[in-house]
Protein backbone atom coordinates (compact mmCIF):
# COMPACT_ATOMS: atom_id res chain seq x y z
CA UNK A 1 0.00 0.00 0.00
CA UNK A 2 3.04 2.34 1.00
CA UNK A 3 4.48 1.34 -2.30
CA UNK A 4 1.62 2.07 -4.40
CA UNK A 5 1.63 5.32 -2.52
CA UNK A 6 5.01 6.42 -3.11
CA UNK A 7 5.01 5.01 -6.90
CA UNK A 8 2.04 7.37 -7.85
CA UNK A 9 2.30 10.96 -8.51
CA UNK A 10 0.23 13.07 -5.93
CA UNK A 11 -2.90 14.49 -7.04
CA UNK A 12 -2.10 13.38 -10.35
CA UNK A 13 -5.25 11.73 -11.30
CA UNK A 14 -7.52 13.98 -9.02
CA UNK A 15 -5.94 17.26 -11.18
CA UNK A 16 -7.01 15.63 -14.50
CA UNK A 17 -10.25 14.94 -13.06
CA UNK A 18 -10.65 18.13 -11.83
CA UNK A 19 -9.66 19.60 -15.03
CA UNK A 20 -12.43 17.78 -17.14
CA UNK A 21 -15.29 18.32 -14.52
CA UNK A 22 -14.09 22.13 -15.67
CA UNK A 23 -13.89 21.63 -18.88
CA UNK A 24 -16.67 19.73 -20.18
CA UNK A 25 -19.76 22.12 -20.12
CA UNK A 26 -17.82 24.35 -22.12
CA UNK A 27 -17.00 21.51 -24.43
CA UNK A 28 -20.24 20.17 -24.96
CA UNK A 29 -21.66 23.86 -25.35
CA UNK A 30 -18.65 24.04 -28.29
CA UNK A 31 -20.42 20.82 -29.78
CA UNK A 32 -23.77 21.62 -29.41
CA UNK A 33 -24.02 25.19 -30.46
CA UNK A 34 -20.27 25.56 -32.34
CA UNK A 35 -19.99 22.40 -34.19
CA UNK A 36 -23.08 20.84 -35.02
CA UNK A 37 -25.03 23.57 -36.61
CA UNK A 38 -21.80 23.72 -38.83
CA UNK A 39 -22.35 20.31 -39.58
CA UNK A 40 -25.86 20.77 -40.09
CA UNK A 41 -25.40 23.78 -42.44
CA UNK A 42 -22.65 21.81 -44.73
CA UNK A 43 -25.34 19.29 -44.88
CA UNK A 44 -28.12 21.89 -45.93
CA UNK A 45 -26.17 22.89 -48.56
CA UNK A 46 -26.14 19.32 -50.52
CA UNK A 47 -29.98 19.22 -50.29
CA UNK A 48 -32.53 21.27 -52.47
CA UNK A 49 -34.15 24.31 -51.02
CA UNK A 50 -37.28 23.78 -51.67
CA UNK A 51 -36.88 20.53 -48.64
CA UNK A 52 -33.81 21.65 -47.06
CA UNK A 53 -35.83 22.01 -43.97
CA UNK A 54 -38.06 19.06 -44.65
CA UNK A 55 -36.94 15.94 -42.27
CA UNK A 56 -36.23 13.92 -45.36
CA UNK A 57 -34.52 16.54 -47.84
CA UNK A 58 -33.98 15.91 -51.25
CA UNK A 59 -30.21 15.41 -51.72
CA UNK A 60 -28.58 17.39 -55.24
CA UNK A 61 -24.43 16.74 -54.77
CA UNK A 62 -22.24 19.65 -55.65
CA UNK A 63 -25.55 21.89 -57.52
CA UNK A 64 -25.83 23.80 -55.26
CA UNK A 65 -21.95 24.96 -55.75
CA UNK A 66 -22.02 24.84 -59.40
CA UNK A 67 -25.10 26.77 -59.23
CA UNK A 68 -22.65 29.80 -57.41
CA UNK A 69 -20.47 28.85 -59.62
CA UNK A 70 -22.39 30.26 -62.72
CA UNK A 71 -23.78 33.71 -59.99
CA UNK A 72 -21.71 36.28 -61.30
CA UNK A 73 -23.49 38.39 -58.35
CA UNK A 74 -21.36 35.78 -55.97
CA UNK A 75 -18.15 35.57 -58.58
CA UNK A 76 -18.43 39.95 -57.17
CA UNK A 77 -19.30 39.72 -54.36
CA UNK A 78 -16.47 36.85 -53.09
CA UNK A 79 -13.87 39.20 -54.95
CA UNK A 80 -15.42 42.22 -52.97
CA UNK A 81 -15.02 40.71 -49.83
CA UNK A 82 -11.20 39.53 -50.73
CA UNK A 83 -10.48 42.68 -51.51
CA UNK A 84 -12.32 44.41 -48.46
CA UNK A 85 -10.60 42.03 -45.79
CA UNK A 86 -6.90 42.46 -46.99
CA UNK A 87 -7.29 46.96 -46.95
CA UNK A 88 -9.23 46.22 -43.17
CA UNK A 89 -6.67 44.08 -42.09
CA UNK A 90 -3.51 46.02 -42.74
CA UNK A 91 -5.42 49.18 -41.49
CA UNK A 92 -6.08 47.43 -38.60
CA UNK A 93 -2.74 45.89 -37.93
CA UNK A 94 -1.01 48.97 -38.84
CA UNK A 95 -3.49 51.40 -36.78
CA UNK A 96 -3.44 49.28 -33.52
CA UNK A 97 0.84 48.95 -33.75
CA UNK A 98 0.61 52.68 -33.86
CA UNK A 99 -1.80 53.38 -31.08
CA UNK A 100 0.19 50.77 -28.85
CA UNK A 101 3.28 52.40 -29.24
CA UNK A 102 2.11 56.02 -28.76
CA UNK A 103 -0.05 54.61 -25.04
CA UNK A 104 3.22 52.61 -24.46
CA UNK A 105 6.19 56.18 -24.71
CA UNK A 106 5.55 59.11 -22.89
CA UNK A 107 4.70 61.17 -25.20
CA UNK A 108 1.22 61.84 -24.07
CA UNK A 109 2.04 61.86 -20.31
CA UNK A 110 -0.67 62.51 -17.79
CA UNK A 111 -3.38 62.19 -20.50
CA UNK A 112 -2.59 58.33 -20.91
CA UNK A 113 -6.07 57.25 -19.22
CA UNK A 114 -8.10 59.22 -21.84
CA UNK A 115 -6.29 58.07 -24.59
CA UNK A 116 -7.12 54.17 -23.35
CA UNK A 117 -10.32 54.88 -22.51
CA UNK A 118 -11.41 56.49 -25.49
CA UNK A 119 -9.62 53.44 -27.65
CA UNK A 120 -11.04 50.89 -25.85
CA UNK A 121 -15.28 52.46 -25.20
CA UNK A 122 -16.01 51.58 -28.59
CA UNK A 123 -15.32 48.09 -28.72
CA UNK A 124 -17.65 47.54 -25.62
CA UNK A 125 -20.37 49.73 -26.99
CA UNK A 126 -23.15 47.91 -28.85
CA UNK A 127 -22.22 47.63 -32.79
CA UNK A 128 -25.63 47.70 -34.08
CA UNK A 129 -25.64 51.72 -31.68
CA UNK A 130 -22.31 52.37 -32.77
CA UNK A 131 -23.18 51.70 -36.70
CA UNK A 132 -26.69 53.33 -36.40
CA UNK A 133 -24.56 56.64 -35.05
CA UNK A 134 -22.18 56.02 -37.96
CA UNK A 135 -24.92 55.94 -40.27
CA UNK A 136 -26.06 59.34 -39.34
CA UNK A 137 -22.87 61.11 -39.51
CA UNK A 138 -22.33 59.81 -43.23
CA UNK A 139 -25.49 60.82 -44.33
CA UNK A 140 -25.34 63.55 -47.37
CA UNK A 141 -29.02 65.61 -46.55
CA UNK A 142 -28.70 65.62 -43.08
CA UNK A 143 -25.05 64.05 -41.72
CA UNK A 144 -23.09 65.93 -39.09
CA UNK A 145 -20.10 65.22 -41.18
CA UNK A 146 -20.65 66.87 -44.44
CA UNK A 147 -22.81 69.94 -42.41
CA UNK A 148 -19.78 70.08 -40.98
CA UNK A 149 -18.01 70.55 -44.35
CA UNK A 150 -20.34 72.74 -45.97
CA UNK A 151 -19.65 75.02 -42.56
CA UNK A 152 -15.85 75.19 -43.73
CA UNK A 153 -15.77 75.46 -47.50
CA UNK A 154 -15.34 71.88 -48.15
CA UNK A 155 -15.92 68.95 -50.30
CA UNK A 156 -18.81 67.17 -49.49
CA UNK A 157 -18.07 63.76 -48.42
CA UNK A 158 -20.04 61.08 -50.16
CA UNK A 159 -20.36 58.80 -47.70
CA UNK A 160 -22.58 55.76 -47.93
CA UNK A 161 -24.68 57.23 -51.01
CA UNK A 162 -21.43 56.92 -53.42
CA UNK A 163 -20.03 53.77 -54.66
CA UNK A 164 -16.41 55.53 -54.78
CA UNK A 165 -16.57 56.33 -50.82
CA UNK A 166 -18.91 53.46 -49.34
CA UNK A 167 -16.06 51.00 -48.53
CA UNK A 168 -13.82 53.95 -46.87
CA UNK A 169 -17.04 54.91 -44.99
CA UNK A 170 -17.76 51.14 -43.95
CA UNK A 171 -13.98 50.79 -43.01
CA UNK A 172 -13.94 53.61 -41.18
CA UNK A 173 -16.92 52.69 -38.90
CA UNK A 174 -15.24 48.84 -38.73
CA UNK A 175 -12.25 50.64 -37.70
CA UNK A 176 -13.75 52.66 -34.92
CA UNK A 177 -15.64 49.63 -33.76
CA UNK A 178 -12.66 47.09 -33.51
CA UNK A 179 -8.99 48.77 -33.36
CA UNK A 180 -9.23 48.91 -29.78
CA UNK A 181 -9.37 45.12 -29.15
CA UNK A 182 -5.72 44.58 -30.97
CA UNK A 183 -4.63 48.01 -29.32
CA UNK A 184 -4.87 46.08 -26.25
CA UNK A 185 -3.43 42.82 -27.61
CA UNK A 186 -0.31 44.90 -28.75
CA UNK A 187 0.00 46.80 -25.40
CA UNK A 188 0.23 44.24 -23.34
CA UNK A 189 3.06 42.63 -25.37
CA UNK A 190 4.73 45.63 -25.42
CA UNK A 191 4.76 45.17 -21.77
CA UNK A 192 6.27 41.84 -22.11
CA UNK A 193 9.05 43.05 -24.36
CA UNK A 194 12.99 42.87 -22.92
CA UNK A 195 13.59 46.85 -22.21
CA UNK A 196 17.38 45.79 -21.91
CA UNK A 197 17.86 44.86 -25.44
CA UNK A 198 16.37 48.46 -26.60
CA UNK A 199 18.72 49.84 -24.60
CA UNK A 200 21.78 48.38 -25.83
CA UNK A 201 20.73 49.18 -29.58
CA UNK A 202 20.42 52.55 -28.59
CA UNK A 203 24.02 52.49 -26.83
CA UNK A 204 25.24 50.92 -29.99
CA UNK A 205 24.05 53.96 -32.13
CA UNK A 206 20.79 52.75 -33.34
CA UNK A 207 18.10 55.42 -33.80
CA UNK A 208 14.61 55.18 -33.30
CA UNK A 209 13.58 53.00 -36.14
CA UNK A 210 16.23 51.18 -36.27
CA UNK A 211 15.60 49.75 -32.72
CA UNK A 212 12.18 49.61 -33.47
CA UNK A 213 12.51 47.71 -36.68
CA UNK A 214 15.12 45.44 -35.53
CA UNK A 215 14.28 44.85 -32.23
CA UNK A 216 10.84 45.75 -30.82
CA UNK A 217 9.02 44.41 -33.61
CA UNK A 218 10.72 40.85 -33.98
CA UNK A 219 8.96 40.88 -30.67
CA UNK A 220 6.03 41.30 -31.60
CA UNK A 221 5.90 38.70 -34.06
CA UNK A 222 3.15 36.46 -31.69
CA UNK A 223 0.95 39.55 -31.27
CA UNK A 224 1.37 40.37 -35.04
CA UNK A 225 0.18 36.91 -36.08
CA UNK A 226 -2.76 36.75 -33.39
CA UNK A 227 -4.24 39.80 -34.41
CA UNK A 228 -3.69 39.27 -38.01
CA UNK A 229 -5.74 35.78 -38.06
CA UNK A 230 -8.38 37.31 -35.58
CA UNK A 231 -8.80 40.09 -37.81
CA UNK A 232 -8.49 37.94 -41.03
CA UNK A 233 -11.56 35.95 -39.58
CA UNK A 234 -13.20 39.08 -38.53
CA UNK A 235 -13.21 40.73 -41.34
CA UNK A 236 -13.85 38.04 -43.95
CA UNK A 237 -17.21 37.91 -41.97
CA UNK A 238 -18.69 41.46 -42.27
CA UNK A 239 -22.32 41.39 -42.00
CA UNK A 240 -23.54 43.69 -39.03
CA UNK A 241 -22.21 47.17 -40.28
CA UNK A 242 -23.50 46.61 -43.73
CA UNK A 243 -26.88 45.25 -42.66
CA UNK A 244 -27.10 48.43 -40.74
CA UNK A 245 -25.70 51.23 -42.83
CA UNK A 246 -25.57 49.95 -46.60
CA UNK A 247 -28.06 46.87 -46.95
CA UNK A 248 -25.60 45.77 -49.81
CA UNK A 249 -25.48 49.23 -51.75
CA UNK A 250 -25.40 51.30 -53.34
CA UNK A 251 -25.53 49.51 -56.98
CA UNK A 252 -24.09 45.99 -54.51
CA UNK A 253 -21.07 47.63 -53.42
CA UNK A 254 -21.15 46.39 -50.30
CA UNK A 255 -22.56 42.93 -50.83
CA UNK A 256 -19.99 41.04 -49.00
CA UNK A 257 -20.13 37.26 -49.51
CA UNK A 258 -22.14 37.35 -45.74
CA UNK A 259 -24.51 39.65 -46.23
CA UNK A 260 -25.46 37.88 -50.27
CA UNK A 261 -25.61 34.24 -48.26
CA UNK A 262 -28.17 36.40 -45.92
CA UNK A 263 -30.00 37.64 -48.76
CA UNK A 264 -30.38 33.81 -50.46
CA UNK A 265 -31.59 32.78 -47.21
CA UNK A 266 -34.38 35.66 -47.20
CA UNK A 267 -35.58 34.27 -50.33
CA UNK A 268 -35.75 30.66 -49.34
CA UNK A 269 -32.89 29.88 -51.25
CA UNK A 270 -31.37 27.57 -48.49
CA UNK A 271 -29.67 25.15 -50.59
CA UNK A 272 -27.52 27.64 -52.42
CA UNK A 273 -27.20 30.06 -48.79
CA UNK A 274 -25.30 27.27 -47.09
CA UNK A 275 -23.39 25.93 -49.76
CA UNK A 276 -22.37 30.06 -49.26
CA UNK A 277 -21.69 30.10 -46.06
CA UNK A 278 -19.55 27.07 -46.37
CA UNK A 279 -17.14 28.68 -49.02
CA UNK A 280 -16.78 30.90 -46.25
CA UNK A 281 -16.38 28.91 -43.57
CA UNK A 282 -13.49 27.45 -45.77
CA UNK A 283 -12.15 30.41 -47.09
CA UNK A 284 -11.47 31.14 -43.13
CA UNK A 285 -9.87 28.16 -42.17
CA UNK A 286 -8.19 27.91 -45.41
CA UNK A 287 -6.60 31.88 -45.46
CA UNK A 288 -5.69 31.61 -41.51
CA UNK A 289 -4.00 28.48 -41.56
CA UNK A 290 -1.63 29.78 -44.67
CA UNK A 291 -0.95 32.97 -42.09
CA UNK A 292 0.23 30.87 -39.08
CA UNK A 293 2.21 28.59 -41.85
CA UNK A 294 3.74 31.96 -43.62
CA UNK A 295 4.07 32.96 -39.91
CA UNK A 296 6.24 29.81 -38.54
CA UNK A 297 8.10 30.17 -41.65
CA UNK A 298 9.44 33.37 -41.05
CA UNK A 299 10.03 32.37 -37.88
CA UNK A 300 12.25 29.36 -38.87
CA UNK A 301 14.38 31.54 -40.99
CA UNK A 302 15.46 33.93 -37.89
């Protein structure tokens, strides 16, 4: 018994058990409300829409993908979202790196609180508020922004009404809305970073850049890729700001591959809505995995 006692790591066995008795209403919640509508959606979009919701649906293979094939609306609107998510994401990244370094020198002194605060309020206030707000400011008859302008002898701004400034009024209320969240991200590993090795760049004649470049940001590299493939996923998903302030326009500017699989699903066009959503949800996977891999790459050639 003393053997058994003394072979046997203590609390082994009790700290595993512990740890699943933790862990497993959060897994099953995962499964039940994560995974298997997933499942259930990749499913849906094999079946016809017309009994996609019927408990014996009629099963069509891949038509429902060749049928987006041949939707030069979704050809668009998949390019549209491509090219929204890559401008979001490097305004994002770059944005947040900038607002992380200016909290994290003393350049702003005694005024540091407000500058957090103000950062951070808008990623806890409500998005469907924040965009409503947003929606206001842009608009051309009425908008605080261009009254401002006409007050000053300015341009108007065309806002959501023009299909030359709707994305850079979309971005900018995305923007608003999420930059805090990888302000913070970056911040904290700023914290993190190894002061002494800034130092001794600077001893060794290095300027400001040059100790940034070379050794602040190959420190950053974790926080870089974290925020890149949250905001890569983030972003690849729009839906709530352009529900809100553009409802796809104008002329299906803003008909991001979300917001069309939305609109097919309005119309009862299940099938061909799910077989949508998972291009999506592979376009995601797919696009974030080849970040981490470019990311480990880079990080085997230091």
């Amino acid at each position: 018994m003393l053997k058994t006692a003394v072979g046997r790591k203590p609390g082994a066995p009790q700290s595993v058990g512990v740890f699943w008795w933790f862990a497993a209403p959060f897994a099953l919640l995962t499964l039940v409300f994560g995974v298997w509508p997933i499942v259930l959606a990749i499913q849906t979009s094999f079946t016809a829409s017309a009994t996609a919701l019927q408990n014996q649906a009629q099963w069509v293979g891949w038509a429902n993908y060749l049928s987006l094939q041949q939707d030069p609306v979704f050809l668009a609107s998949l390019l549209r979202t491509l090219w929204y998510t890559a401008l979001a994401v490097v305004s994002t990244i770059v944005l947040a790196l900038l607002y992380a370094l200016l909290l994290n020198s003393n350049l702003i002194g005694r005024g540091k609180l407000f500058f957090k605060v103000a950062i951070f309020l808008p990623v806890v206030t409500p998005d469907i508020a924040g965009y409503v707000v947003w929606r206001w400011l842009f608009d051309q008859s009425f908008g605080a922004l261009n009254t401002a302008l006409s007050a000053l002898n300015l341009p108007l701004f065309g806002g959501i009404a023009s299909v030359d400034t709707v994305l850079s009024a979309v971005l900018i209320a995305e923007l608003w809305h999420h930059v805090g969240f990888y302000v913070v991200i970056f911040w904290a590993n700023l914290a993190l970073c190894d002061k002494s090795q800034y130092e001794a760049a600077q001893i060794d004649g290095a300027n400001a850049w040059q100790a940034f470049w070379h050794v602040v940001l190959p420190q950053l590299r974790p926080a870089i890729l974290v925020n890149s493939v949250y905001a890569l996923i983030q972003y690849l998903k729009t839906f709530t700001v352009v529900a809100v302030m553009t409802k796809g326009g104008p002329n299906e500017s803003t008909n991001f591959l979300s917001y069309y699989a939305y609109q097919l699903f309005d119309q009862g066009r299940y099938g061909e809505a799910t077989a949508m959503a998972t291009v999506l949800f592979a376009l995601v996977l797919a696009l974030a995995w080849l970040a981490m891999y470019l990311q480990g790459a880079q990080r085997g050639k230091v």
